[in-house]
Protein backbone atom coordinates (compact mmCIF):
# COMPACT_ATOMS: atom_id res chain seq x y z
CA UNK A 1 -31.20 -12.18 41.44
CA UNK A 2 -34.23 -12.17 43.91
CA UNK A 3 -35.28 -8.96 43.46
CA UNK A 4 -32.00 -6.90 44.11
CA UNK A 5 -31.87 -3.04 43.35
CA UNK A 6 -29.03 -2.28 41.37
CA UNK A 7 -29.00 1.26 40.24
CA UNK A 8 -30.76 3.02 43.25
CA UNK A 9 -28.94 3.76 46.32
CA UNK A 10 -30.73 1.54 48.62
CA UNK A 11 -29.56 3.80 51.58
CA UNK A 12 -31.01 6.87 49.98
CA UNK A 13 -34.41 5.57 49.30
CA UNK A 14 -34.86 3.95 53.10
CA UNK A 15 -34.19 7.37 53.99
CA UNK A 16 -36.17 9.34 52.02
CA UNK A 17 -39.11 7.10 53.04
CA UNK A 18 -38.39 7.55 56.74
CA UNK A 19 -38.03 11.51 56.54
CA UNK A 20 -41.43 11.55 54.33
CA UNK A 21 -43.50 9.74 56.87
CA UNK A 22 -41.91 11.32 59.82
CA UNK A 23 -42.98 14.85 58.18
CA UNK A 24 -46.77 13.45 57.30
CA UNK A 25 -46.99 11.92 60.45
CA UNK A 26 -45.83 15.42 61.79
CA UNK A 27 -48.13 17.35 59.49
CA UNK A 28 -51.24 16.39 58.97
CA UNK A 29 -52.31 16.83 62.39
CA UNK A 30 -51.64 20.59 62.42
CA UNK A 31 -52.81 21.23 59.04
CA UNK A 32 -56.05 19.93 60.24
CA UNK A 33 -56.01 21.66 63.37
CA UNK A 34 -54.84 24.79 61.43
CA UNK A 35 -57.94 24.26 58.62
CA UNK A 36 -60.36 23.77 61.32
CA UNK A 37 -58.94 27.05 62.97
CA UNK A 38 -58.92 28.77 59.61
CA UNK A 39 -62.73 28.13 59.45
CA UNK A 40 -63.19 29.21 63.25
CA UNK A 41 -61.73 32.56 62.84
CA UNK A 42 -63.52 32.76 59.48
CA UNK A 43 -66.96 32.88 60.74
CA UNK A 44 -65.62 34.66 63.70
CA UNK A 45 -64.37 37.29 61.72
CA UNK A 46 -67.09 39.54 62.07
CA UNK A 47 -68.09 39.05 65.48
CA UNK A 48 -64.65 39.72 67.21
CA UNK A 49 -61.27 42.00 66.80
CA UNK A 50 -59.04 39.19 68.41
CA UNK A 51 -60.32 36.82 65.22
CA UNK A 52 -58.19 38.51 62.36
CA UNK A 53 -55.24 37.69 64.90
CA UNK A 54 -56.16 34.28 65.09
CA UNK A 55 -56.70 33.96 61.57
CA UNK A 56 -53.43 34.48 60.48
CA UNK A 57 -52.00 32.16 63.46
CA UNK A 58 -53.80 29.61 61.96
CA UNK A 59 -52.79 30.93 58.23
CA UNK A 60 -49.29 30.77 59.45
CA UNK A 61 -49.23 27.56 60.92
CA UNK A 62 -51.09 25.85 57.65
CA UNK A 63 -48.58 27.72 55.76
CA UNK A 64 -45.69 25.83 57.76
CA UNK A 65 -47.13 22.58 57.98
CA UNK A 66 -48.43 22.67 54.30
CA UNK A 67 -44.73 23.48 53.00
CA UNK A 68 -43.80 20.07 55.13
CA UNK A 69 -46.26 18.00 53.59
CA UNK A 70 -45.09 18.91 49.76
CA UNK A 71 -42.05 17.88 51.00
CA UNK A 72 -42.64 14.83 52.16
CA UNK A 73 -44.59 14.55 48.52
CA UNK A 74 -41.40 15.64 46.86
CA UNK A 75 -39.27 12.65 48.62
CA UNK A 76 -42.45 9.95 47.78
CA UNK A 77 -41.88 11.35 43.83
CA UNK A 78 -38.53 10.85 43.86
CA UNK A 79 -38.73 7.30 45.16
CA UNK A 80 -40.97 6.50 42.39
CA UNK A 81 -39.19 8.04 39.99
CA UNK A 82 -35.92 6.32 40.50
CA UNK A 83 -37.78 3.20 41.41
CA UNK A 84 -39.26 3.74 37.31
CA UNK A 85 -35.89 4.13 36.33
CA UNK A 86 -34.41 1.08 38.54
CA UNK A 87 -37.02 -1.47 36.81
CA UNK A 88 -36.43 -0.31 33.41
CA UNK A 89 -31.95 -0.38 33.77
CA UNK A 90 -32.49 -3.68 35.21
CA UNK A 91 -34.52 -5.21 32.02
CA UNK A 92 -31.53 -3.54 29.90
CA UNK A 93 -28.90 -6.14 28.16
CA UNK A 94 -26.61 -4.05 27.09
CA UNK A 95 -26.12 -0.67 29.45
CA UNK A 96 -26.40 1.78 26.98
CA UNK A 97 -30.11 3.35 27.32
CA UNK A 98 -31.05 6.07 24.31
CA UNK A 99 -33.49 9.15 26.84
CA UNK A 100 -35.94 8.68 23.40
CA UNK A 101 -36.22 4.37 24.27
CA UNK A 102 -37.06 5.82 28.24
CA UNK A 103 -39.15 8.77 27.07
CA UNK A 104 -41.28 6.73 24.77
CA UNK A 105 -41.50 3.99 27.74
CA UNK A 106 -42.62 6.73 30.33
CA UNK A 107 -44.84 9.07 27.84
CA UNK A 108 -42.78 12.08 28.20
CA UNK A 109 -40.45 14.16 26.51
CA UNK A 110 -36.98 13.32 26.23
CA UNK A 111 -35.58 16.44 27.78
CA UNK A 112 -38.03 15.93 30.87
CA UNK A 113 -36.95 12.23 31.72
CA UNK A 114 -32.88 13.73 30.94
CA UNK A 115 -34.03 16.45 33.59
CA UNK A 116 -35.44 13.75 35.90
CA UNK A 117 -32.06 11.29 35.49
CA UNK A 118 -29.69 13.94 36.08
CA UNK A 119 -31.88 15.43 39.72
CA UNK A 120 -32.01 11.84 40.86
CA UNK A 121 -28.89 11.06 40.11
CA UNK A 122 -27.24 14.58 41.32
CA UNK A 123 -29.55 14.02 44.73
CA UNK A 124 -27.82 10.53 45.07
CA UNK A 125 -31.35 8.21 44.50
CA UNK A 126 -29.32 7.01 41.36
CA UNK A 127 -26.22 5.16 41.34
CA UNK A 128 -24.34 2.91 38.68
CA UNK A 129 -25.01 4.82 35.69
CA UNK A 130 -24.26 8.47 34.30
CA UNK A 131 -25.48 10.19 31.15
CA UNK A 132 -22.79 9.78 28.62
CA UNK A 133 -23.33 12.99 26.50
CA UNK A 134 -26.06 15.30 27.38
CA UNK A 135 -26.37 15.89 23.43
CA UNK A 136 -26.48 12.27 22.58
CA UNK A 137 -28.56 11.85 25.42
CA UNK A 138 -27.57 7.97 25.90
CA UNK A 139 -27.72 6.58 29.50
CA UNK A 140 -24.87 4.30 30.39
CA UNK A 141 -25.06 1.64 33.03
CA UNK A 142 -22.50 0.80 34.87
CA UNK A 143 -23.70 -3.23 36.12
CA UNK A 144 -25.68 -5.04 33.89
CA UNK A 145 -28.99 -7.15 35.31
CA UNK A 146 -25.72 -10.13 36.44
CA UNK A 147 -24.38 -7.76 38.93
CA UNK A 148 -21.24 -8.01 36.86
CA UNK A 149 -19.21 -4.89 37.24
CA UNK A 150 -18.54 -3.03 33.62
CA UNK A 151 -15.54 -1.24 32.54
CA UNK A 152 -15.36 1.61 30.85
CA UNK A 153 -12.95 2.75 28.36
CA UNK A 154 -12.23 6.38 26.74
CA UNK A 155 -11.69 5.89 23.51
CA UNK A 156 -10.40 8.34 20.46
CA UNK A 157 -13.06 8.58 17.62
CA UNK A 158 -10.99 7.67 14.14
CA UNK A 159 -12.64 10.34 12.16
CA UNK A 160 -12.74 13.47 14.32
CA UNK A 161 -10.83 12.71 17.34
CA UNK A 162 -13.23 13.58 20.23
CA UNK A 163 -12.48 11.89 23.46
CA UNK A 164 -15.61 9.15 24.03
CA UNK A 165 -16.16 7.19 26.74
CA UNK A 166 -17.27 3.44 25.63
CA UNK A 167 -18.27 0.63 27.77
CA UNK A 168 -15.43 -1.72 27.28
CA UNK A 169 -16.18 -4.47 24.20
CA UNK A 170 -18.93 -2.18 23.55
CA UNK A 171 -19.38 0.28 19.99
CA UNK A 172 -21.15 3.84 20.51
CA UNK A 173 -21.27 6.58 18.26
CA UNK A 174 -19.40 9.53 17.93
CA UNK A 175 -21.82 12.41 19.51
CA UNK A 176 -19.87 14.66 17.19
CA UNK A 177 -19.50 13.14 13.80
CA UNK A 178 -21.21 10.31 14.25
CA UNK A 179 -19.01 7.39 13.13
CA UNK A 180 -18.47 4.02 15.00
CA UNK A 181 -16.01 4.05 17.77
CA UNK A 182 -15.55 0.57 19.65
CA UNK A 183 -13.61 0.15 22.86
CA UNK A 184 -11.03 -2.68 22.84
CA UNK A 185 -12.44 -6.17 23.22
């Protein structure tokens, strides 16, 4: 396998890392120069009129340059986030992934890691997977760790009659009633 990335969008991430060090390569010059101003007008304050005017020139451009830098923080978070989720879908045999196996994995809650897979995946960092039923909260993975494309199959439940999708030769479970409900083999 040497190392391949299957369920990240390899384009996305070598984006996101460009556009985050662009913007701290940007940044943290002026929101040094705009601390170091901040400090000048400071203890200028009292001396001079012309140092509240400068003081929010250099409270503007901090402001500015700070909001770039949690950016660029953002983008890093996301990359390691869907990195987190890449290494874990890649040890998985079987492509379905219950949120409570990954919440227990990461030390969070299960809603927070659902929240997390569906903004990387609705921002495009994830790719190959979907969450199957928000209620069930089961992950399903499109490519197993063999790069062997899956099929899926929407299958009837026998007991209630819900539409399910089911990875083909695969048995889930009815988010509704709960019964068996395998796809055909």
């Amino acid at each position: 396998k040497g190392g391949e990335i299957l369920f990240v969008s390899k384009r996305k991430m070598l984006l996101s890392k460009i556009v985050a060090v662009l913007l701290l390569i940007l940044s943290a010059p002026w929101v040094f120069l705009s601390i170091v101003g901040l400090g000048l007008s400071i203890s200028r304050l009292f001396g001079s009129a012309s140092a509240g005017e400068d003081l929010s020139v250099a409270i503007g451009i901090l402001l500015f340059f700070g909001l770039l830098v949690v950016w660029a923080v953002v983008l890093f978070r996301r990359i390691s986030a869907a990195t987190r989720f890449n290494t874990f879908f890649e040890l998985d045999a079987d492509g379905i992934l219950p949120v409570e196996q990954l919440a227990a994995s990461f030390g969070k809650p299960a809603d927070a890691v659902a929240k997390s897979f569906q903004m990387l995946l609705k921002h495009g960092y994830l790719v190959n997977c979907v969450m199957q039923n928000p209620d069930a909260l089961q992950i399903v993975l499109y490519r197993n760790g063999n790069n062997i494309k899956e099929r899926m199959d929407v299958c009837c439940c026998p007991s209630c009659g819900a539409s399910v999708t089911v990875r083909h030769g695969f048995v889930a479970v009815c988010p509704y009633c709960h019964s068996d409900i395998s796809s055909s083999k």
